[in-house]
N, C-alpha and C. Protein backbone atom coordinates (compact mmCIF):
# COMPACT_ATOMS: atom_id res chain seq x y z
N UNK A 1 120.19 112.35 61.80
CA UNK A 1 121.14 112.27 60.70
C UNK A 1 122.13 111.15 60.97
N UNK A 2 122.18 110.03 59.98
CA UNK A 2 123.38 109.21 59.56
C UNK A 2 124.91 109.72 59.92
N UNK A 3 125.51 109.63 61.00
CA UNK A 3 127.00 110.12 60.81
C UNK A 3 127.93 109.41 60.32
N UNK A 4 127.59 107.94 59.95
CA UNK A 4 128.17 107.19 59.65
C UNK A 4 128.38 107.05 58.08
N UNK A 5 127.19 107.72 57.29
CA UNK A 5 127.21 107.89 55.80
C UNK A 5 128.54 108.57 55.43
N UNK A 6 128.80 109.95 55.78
CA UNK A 6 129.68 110.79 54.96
C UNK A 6 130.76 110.17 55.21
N UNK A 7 131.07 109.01 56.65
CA UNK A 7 132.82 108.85 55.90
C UNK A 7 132.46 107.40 55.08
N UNK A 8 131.77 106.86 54.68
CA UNK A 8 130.98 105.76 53.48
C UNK A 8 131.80 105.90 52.60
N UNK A 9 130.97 107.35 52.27
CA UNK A 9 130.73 107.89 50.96
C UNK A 9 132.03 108.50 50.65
N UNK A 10 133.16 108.99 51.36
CA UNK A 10 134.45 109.76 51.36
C UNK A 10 135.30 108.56 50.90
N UNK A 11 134.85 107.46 51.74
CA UNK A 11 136.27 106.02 51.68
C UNK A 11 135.48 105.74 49.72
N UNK A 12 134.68 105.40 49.78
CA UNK A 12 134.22 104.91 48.18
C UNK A 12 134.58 105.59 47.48
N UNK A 13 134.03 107.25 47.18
CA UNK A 13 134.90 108.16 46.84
C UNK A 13 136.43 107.78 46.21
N UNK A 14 136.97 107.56 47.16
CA UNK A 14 138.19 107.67 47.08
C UNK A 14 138.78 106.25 46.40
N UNK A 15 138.09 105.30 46.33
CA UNK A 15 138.61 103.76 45.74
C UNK A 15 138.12 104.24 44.49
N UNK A 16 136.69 104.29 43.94
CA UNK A 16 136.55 104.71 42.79
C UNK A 16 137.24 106.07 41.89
N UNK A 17 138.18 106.65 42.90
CA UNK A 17 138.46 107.43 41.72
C UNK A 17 140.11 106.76 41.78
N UNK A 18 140.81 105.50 42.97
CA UNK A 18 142.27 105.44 42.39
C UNK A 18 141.65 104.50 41.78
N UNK A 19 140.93 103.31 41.51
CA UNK A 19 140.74 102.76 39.97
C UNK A 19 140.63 103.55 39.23
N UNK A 20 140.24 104.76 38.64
CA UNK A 20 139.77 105.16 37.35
C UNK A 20 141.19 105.46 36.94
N UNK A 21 142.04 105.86 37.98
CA UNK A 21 143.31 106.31 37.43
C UNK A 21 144.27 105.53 36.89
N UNK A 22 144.84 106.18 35.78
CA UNK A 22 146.09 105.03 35.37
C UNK A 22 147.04 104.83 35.93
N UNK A 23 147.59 103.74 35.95
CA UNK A 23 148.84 102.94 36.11
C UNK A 23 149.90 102.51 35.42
N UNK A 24 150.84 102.11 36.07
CA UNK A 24 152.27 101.37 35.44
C UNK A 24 151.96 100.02 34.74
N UNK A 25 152.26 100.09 33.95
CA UNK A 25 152.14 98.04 33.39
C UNK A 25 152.57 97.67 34.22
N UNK A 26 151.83 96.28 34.32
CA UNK A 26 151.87 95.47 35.43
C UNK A 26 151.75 95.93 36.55
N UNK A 27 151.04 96.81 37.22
CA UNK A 27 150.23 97.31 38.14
C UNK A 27 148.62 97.81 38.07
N UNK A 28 148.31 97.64 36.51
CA UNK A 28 147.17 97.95 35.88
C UNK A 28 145.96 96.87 36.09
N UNK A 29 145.93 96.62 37.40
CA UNK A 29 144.70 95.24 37.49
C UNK A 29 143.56 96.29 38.80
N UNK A 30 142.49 96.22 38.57
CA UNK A 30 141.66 96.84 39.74
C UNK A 30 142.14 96.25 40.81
N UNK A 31 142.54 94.99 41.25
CA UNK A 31 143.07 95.05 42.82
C UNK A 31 143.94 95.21 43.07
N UNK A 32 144.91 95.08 42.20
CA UNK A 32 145.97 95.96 42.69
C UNK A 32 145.61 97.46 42.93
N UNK A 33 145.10 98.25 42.14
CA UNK A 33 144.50 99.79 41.76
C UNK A 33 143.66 99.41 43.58
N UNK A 34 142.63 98.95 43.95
CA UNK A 34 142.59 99.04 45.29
C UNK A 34 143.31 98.83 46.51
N UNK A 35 144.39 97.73 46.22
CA UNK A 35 145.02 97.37 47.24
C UNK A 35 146.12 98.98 47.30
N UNK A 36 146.31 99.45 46.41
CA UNK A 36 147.40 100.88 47.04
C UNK A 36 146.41 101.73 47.22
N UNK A 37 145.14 101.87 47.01
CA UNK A 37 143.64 102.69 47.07
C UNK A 37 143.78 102.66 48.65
N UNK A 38 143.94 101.97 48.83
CA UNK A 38 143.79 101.79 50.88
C UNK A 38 144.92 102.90 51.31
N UNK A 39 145.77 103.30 50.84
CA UNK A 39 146.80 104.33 51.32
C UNK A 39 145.94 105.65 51.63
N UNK A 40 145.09 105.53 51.04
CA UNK A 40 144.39 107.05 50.96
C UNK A 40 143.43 107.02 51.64
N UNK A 41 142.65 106.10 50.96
CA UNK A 41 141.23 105.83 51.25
C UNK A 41 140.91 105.72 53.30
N UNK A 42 141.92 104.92 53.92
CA UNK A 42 141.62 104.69 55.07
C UNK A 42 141.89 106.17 55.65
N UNK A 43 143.15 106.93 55.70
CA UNK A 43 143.45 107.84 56.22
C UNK A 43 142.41 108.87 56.35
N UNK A 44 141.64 108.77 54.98
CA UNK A 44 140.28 110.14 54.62
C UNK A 44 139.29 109.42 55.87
N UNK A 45 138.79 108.51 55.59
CA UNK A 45 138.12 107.65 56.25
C UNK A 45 137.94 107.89 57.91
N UNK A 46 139.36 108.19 58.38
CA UNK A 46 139.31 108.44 59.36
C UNK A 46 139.41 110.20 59.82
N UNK A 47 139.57 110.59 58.67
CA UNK A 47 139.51 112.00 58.93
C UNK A 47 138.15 112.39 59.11
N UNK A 48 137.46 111.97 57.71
CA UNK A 48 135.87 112.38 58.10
C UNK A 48 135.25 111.99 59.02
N UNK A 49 135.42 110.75 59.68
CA UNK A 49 135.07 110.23 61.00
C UNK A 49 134.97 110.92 62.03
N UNK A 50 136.51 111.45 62.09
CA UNK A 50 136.73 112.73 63.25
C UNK A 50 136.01 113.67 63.37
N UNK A 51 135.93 114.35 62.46
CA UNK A 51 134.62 115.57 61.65
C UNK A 51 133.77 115.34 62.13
N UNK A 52 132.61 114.06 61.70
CA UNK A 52 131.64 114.05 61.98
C UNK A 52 131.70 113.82 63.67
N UNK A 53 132.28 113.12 64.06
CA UNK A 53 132.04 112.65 65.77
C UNK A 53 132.42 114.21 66.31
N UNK A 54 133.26 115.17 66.01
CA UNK A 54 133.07 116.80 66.39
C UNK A 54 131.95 117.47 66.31
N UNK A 55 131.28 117.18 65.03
CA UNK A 55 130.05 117.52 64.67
C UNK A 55 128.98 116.86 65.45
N UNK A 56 129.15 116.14 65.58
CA UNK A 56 128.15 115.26 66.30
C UNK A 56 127.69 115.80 68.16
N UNK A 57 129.29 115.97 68.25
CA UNK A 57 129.34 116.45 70.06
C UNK A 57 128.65 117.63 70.36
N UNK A 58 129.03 118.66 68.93
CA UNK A 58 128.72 119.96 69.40
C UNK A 58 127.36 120.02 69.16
N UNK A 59 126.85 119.13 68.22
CA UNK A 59 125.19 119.23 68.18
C UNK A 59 124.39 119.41 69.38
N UNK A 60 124.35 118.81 70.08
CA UNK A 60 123.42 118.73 71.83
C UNK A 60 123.78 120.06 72.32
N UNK A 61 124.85 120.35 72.45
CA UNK A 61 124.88 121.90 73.11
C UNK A 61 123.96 123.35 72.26
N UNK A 62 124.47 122.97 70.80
CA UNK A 62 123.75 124.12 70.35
C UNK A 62 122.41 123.96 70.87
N UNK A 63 121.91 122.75 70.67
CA UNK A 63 120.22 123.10 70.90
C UNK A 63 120.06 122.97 72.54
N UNK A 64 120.80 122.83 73.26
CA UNK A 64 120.58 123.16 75.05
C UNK A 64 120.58 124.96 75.28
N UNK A 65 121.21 125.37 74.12
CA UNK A 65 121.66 127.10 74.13
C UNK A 65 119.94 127.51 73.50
N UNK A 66 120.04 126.69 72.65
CA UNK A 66 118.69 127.59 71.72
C UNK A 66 117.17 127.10 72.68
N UNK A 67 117.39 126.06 73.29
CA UNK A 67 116.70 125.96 74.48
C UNK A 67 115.92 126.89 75.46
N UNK A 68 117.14 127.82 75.88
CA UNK A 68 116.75 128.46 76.95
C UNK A 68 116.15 129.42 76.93
């Protein structure tokens, strides 16, 4: 399994939905709408990261247990 997909897909996630959202005039341009998108977007980014690399560690043990 890809561990690298789900935080992909969490950071994109998250840009595509602060473009869809509205804005202030004169803040209403998609890069701007991404450039404050990064407030969020990185933080998730690194959350799911964490997740998965937890997920990831505990994998090898379960199957050393179901092993024996």
């Amino acid at each position: 399994m890809n561990y690298f997909v789900p935080p992909v897909l969490a950071y994109l996630i998250v840009c595509i939905i602060c473009t869809t959202l509205p804005a202030s005039e004169g803040y209403n341009s998609v890069g701007w709408k991404l450039f404050i998108g990064q407030i969020y977007a990185i933080p998730m980014l690194i959350i799911v990261s964490m997740i998965m690399f937890i997920l990831k560690k505990k994998t090898p043990e379960a199957k050393k247990r179901m092993d024996c």
